[in-house]
C-alpha atoms as a PDB file:
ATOM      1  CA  UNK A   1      -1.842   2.253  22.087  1.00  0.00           C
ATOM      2  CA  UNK A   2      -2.949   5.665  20.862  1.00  0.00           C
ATOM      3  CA  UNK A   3      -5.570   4.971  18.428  1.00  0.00           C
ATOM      4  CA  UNK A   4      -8.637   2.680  18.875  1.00  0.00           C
ATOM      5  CA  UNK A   5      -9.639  -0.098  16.164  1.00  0.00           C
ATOM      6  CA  UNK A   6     -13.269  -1.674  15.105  1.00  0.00           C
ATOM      7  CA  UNK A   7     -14.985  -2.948  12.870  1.00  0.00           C
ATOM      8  CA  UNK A   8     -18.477  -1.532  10.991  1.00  0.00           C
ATOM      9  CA  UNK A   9     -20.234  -3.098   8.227  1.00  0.00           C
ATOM     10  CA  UNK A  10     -17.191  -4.855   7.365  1.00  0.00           C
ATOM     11  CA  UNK A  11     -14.666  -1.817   7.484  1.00  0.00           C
ATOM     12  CA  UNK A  12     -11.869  -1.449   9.910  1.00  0.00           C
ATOM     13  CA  UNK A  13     -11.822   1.867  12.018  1.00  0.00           C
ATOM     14  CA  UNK A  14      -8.974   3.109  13.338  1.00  0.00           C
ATOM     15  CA  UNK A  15      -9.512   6.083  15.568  1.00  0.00           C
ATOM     16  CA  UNK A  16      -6.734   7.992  16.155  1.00  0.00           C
ATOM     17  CA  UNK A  17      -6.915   9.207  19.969  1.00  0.00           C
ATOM     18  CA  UNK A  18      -4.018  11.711  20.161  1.00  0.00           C
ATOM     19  CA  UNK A  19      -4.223  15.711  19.947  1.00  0.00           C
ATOM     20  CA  UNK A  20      -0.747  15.719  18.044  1.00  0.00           C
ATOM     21  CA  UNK A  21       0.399  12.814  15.785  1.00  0.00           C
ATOM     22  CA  UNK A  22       3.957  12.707  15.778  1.00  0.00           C
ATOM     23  CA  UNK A  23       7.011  10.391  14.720  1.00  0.00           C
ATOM     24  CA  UNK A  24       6.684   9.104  18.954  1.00  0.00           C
ATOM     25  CA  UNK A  25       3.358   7.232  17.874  1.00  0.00           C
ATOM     26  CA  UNK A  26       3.862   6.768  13.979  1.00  0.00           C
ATOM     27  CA  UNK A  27       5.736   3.632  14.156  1.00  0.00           C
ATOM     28  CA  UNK A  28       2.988   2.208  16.647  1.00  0.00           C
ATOM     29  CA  UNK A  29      -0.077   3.530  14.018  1.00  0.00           C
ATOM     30  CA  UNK A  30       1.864   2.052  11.400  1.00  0.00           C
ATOM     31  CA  UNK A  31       2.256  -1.049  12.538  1.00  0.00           C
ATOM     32  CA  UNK A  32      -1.157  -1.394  13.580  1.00  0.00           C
ATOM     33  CA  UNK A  33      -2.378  -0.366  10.050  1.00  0.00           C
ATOM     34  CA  UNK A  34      -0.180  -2.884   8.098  1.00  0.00           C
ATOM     35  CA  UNK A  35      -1.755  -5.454  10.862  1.00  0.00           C
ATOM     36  CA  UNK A  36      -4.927  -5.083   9.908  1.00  0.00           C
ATOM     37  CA  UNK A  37      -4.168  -5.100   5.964  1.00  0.00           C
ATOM     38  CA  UNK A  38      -2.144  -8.322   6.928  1.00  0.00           C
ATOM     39  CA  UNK A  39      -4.926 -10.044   8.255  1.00  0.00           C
ATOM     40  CA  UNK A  40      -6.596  -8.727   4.898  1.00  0.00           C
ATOM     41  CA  UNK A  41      -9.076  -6.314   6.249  1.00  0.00           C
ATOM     42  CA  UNK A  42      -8.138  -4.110   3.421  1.00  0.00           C
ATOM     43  CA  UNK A  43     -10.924  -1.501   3.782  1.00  0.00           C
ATOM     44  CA  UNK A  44      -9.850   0.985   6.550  1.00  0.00           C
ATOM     45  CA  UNK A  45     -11.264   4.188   7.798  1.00  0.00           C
ATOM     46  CA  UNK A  46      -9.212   6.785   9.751  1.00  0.00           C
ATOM     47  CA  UNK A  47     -10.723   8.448  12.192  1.00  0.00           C
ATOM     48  CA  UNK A  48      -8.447  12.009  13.027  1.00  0.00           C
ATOM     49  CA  UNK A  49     -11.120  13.626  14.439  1.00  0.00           C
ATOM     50  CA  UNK A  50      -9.369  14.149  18.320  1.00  0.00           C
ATOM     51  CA  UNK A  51      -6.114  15.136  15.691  1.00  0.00           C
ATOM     52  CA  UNK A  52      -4.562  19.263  15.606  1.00  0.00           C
ATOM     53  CA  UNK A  53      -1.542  18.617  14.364  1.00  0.00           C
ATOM     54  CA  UNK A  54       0.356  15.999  11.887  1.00  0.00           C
ATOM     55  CA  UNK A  55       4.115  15.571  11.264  1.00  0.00           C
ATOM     56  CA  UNK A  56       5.318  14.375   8.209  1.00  0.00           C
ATOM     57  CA  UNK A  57       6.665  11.170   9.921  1.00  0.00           C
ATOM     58  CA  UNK A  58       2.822  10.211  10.899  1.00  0.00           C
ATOM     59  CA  UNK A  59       1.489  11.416   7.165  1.00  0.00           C
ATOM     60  CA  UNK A  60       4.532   8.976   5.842  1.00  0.00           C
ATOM     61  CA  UNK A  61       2.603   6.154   8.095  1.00  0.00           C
ATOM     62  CA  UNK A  62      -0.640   7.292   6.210  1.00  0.00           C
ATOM     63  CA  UNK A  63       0.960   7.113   2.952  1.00  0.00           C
ATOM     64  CA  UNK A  64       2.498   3.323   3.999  1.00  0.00           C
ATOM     65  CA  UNK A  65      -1.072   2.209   4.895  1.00  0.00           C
ATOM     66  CA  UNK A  66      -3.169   3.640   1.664  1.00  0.00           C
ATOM     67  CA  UNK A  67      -0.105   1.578  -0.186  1.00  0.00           C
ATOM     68  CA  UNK A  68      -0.406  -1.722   1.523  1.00  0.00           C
ATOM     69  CA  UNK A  69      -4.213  -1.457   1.057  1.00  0.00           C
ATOM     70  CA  UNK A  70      -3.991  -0.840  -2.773  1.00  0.00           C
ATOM     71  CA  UNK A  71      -1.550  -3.638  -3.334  1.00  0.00           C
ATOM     72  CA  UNK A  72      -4.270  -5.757  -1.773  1.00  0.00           C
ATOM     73  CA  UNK A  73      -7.072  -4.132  -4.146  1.00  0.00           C
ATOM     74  CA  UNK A  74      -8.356  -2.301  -0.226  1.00  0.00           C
ATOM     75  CA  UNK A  75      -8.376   1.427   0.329  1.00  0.00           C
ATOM     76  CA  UNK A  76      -7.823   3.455   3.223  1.00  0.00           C
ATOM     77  CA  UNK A  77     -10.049   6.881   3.707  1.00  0.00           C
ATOM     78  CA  UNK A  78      -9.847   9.488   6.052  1.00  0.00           C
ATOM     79  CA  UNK A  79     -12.288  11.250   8.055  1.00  0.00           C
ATOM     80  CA  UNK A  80     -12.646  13.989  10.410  1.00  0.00           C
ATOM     81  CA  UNK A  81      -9.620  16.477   9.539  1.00  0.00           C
ATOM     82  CA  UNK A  82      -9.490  19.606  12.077  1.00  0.00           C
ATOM     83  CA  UNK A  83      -8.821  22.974   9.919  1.00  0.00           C
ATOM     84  CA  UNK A  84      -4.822  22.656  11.104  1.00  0.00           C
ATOM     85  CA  UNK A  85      -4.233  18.942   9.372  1.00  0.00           C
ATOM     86  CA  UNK A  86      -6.476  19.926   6.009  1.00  0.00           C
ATOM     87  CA  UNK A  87      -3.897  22.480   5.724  1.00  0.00           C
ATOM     88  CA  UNK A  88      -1.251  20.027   6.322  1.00  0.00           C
ATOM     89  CA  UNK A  89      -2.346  18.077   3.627  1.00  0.00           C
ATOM     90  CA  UNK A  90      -3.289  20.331   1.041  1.00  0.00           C
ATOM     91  CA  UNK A  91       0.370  21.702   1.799  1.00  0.00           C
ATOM     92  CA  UNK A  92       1.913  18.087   1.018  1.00  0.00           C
ATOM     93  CA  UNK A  93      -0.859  17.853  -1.633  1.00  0.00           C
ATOM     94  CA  UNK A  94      -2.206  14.587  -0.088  1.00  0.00           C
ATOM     95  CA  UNK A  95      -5.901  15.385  -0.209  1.00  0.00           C
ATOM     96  CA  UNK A  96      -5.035  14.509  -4.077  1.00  0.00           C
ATOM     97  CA  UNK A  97      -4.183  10.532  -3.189  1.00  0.00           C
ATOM     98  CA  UNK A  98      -6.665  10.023  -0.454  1.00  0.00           C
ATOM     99  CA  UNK A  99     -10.213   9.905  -0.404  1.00  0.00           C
ATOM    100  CA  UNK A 100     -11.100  12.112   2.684  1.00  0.00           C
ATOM    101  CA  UNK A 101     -14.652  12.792   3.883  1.00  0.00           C
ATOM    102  CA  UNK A 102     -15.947  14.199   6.926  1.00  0.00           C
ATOM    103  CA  UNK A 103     -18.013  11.738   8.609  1.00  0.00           C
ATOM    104  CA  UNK A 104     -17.594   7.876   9.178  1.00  0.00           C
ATOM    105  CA  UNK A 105     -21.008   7.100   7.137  1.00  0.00           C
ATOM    106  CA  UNK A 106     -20.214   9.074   4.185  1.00  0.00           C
ATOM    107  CA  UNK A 107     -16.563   7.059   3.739  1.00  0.00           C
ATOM    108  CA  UNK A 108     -17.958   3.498   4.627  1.00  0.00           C
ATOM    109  CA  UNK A 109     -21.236   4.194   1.977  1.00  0.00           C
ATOM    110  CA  UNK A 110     -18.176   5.250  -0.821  1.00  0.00           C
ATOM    111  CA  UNK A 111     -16.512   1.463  -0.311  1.00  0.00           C
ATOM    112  CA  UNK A 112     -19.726   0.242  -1.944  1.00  0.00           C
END
């Protein structure tokens, strides 16, 4: 597995562990994402912190995840974008549909 899950003050934290998410682990993330919302832990934090470099098959798994959430009245937020991803996503325009902060405290103090 190439991303690291826990739980903090009742949000799930996925940490993804991989210098360059890719379609060859997106399928695996996803999976493990739509898990978690299955077993309705609907507020998720993702941790791309150890993350250079997105393709859009991995953003697509992002985009999957922040869905499943929201049908379940959960969110999913992202921290810790390196320079090289926030460019990927204000390219696709994504920093407009997720809520994306840079530290772990800041995103689990916005659930409320």
């Amino acid at each position: 597995m190439n991303c690291k899950i826990e739980k903090k003050n009742g949000v799930v934290v996925i940490s993804v562990q991989v210098k360059r998410a890719t379609v060859e682990i997106s399928g695996e993330f996803k999976q493990a994402v739509l898990h978690e919302i299955e077993e309705n832990n609907t507020r998720i934090v993702i941790d791309m912190s150890q993350t250079e470099f997105v393709d859009s098959s991995f953003l697509g798994a992002l985009v999957a995840g922040l869905k499943s959430a929201t049908i379940k009245n959960g969110d999913l937020k992202i921290i810790g974008l390196q320079p090289p991803v926030r460019a990927m996503f204000e390219l696709t325009r994504l920093y407009r549909i997720f809520d994306i902060f840079d530290n772990l405290e800041d995103a689990v103090n916005n659930f409320g």
